[in-house]
N, C-alpha and C. Protein backbone atom coordinates (compact mmCIF):
# COMPACT_ATOMS: atom_id res chain seq x y z
N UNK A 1 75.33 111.86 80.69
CA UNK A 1 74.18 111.19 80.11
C UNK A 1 74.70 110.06 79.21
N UNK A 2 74.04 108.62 79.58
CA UNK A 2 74.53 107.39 78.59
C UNK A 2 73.81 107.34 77.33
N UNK A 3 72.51 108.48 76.99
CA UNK A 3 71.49 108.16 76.07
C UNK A 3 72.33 108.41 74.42
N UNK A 4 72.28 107.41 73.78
CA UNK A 4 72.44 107.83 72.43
C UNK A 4 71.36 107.97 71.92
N UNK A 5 71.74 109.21 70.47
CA UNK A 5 70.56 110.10 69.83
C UNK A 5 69.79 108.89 69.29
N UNK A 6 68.18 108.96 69.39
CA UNK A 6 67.47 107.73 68.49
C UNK A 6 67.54 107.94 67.15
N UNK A 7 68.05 109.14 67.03
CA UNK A 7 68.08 109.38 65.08
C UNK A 7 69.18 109.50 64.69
N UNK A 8 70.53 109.40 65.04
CA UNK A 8 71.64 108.98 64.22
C UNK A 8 72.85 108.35 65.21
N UNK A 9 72.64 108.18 66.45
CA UNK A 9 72.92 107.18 67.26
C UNK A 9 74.72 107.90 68.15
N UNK A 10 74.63 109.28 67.54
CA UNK A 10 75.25 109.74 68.26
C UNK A 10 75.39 109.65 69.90
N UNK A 11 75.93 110.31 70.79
CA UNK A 11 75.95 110.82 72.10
C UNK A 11 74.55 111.50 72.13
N UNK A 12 73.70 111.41 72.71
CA UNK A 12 72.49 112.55 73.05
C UNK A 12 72.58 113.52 74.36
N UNK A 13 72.03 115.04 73.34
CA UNK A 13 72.71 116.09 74.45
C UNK A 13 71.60 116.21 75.63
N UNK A 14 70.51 115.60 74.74
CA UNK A 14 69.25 116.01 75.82
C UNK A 14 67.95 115.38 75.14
N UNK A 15 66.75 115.85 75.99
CA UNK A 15 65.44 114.98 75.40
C UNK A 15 64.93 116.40 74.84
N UNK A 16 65.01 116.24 73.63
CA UNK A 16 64.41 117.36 72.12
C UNK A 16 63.31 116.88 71.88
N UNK A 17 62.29 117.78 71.65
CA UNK A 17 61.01 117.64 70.96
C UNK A 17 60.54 116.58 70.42
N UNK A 18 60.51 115.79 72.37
CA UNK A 18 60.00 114.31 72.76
C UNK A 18 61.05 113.41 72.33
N UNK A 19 62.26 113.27 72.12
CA UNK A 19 63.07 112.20 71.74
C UNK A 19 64.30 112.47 72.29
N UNK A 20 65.27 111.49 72.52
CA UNK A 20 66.48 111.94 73.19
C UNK A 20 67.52 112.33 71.39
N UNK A 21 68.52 113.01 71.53
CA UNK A 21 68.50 113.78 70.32
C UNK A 21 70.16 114.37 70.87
N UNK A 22 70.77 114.32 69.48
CA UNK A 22 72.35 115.00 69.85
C UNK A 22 71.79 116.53 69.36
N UNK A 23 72.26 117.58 69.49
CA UNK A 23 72.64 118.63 69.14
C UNK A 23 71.79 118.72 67.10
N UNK A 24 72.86 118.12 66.68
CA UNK A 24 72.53 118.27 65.12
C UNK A 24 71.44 117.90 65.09
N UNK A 25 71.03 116.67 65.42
CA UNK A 25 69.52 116.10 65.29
C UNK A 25 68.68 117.51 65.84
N UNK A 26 68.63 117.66 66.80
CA UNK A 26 67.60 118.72 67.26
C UNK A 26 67.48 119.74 66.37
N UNK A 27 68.52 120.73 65.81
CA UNK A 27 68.66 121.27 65.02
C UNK A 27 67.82 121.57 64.01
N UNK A 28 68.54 120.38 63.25
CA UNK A 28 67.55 119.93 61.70
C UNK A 28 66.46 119.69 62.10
N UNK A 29 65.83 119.21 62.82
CA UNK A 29 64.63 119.17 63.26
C UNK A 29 63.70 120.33 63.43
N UNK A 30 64.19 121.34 63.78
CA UNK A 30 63.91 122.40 64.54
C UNK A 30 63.89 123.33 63.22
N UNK A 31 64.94 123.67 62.48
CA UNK A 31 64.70 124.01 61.17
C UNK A 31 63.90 123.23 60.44
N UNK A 32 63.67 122.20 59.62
CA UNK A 32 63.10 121.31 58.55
C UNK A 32 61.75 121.32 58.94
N UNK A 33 61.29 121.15 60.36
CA UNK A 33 59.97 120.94 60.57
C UNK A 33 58.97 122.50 59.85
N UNK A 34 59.76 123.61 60.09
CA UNK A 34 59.51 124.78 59.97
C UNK A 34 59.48 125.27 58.32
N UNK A 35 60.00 124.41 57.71
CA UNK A 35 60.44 124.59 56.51
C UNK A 35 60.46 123.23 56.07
N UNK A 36 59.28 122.84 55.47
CA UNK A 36 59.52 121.56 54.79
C UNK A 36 59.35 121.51 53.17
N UNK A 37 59.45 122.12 52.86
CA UNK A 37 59.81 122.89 50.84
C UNK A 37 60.97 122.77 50.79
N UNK A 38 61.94 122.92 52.29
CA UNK A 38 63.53 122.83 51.75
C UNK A 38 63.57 121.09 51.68
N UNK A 39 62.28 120.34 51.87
CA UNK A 39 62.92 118.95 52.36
C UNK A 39 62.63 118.22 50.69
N UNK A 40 63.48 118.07 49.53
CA UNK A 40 63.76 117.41 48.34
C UNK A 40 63.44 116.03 49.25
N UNK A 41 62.78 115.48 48.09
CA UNK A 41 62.36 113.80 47.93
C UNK A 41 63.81 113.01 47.46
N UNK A 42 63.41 111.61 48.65
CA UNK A 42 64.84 110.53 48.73
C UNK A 42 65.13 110.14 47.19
N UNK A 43 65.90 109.83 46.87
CA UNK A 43 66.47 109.85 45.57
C UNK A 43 66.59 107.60 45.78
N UNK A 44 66.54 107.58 47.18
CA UNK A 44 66.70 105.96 47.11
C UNK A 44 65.49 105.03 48.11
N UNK A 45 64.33 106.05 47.28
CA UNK A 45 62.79 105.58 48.09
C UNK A 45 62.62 105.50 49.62
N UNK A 46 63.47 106.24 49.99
CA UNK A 46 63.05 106.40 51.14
C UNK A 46 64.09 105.12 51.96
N UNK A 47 64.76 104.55 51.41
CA UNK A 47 65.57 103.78 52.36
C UNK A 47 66.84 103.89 53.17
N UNK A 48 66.84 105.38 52.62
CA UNK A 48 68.60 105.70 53.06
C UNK A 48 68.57 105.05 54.66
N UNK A 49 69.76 104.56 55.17
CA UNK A 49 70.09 104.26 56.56
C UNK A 49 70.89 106.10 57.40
N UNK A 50 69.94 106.35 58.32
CA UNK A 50 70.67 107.38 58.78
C UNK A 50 71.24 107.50 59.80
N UNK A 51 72.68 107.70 60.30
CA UNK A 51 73.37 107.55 61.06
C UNK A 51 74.55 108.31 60.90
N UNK A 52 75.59 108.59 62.13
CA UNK A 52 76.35 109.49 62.19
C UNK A 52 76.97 109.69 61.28
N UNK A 53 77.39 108.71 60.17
CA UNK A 53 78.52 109.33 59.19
C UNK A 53 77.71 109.78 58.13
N UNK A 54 76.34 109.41 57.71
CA UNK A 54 75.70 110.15 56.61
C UNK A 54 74.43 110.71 56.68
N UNK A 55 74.10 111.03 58.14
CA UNK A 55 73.08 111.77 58.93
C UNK A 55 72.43 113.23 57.56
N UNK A 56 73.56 113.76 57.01
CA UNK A 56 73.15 115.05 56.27
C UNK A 56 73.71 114.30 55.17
N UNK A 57 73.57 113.19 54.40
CA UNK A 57 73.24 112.86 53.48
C UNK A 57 71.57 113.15 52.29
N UNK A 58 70.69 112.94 53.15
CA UNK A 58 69.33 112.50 52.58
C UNK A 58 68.17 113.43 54.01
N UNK A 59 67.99 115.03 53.55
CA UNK A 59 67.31 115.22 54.19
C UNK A 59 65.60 114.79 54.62
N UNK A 60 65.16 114.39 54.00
CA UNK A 60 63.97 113.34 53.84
C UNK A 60 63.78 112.33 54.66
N UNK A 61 64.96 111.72 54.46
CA UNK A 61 65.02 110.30 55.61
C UNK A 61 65.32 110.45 56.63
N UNK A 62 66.01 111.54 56.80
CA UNK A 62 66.51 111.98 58.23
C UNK A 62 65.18 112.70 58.99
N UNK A 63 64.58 113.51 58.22
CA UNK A 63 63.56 114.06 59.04
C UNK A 63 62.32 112.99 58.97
N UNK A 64 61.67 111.98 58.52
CA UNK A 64 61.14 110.48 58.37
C UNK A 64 62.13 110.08 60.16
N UNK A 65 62.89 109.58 60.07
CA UNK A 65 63.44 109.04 61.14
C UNK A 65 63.30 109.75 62.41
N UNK A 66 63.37 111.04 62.28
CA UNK A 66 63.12 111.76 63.45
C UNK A 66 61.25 111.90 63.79
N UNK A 67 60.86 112.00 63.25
CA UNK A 67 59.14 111.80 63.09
C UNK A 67 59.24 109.98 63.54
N UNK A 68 60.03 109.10 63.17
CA UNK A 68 59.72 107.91 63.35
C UNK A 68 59.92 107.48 65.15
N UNK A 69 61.07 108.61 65.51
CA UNK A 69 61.62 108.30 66.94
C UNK A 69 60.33 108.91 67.96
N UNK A 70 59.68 109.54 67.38
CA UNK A 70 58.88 110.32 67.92
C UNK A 70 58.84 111.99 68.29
N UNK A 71 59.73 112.37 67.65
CA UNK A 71 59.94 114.10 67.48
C UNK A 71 58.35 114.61 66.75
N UNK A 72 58.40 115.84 67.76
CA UNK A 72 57.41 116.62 67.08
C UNK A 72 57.22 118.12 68.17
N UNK A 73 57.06 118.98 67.30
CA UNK A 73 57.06 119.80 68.19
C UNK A 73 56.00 120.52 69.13
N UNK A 74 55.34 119.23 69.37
CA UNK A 74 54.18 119.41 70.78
C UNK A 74 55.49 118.64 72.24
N UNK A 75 56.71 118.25 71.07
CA UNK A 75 57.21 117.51 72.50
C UNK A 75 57.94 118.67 73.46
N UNK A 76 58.05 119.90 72.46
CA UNK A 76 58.99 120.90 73.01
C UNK A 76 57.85 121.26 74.28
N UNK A 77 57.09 120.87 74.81
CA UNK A 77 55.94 122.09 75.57
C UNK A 77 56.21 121.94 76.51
N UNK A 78 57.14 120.81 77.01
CA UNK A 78 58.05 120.69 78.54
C UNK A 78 58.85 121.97 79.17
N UNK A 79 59.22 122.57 77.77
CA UNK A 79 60.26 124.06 78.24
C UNK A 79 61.66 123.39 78.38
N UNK A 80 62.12 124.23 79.01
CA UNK A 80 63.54 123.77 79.84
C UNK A 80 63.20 123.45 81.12
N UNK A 81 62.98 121.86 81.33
CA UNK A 81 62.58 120.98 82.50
C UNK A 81 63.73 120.03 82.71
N UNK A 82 64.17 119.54 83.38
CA UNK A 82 65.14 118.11 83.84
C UNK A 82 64.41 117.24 82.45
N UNK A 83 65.50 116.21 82.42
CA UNK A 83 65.10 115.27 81.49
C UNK A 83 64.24 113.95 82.68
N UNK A 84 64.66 114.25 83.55
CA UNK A 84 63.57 113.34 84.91
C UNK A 84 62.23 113.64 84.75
N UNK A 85 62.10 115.22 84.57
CA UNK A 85 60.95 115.35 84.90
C UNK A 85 59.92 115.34 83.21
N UNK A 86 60.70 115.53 82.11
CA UNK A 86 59.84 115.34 80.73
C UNK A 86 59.79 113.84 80.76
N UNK A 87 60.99 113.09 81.59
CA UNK A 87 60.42 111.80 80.89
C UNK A 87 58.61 111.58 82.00
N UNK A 88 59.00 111.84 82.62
CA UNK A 88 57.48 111.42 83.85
C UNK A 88 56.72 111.71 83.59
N UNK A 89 56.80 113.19 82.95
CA UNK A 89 55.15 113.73 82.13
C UNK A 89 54.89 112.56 81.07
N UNK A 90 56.16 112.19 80.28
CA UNK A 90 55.33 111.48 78.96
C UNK A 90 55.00 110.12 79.12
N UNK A 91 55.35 109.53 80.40
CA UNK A 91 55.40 108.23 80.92
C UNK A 91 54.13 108.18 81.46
N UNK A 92 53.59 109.49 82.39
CA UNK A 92 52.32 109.75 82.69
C UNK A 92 50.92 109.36 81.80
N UNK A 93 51.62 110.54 80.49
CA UNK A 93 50.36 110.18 79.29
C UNK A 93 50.19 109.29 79.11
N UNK A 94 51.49 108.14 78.59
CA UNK A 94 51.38 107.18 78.05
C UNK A 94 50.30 106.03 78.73
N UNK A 95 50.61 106.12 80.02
CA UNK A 95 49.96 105.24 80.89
C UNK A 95 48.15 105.57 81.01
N UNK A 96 47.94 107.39 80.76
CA UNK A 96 46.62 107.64 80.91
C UNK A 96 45.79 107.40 79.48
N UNK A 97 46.73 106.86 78.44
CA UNK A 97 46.51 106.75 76.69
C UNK A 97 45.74 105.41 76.70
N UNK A 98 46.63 104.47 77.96
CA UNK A 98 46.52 103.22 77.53
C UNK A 98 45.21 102.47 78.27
């Protein structure tokens, strides 16, 4: 797979809860969404830059960025499908949205 993660621009292992996503990204995602009391407010208004070397710097901005790529967990409802076939479903909607 050539996709890098849209939220810290890693290698992406796969398409995670609607976004293509490395491993860690999915993760935190997957925890934080579930638990957002653990998520402390940005200390630098919300501007941190998040990316591989300070991805678990600023949990706030990181989960902001992943909500920004389009993560959410209505994207998980694909299951374990090909990434061919989640992208076609959401390419589908998109087209029946518009």
């Amino acid at each position: 797979m050539n996709q890098q993660c849209k939220v810290c621009g890693e290698p992406a292992a796969g398409f995670h809860f609607g976004a293509f996503t490395c491993e860690g990204c999915k993760s935190f995602f997957g925890r934080s969404y579930n638990n957002l009391s653990s998520i402390s407010e940005c200390k630098n208004n919300g501007e941190c830059i998040i990316n591989k070397k300070n991805r678990t710097a600023c949990k706030a901005c990181r989960l902001r960025k992943c909500l920004m790529v389009g993560m959410s967990k209505s994207g998980s409802r694909y299951g374990r499908r090909s990434n061919w076939f989640k992208i076609h479903c959401l390419l589908q909607e998109q087209q029946q949205a518009a």
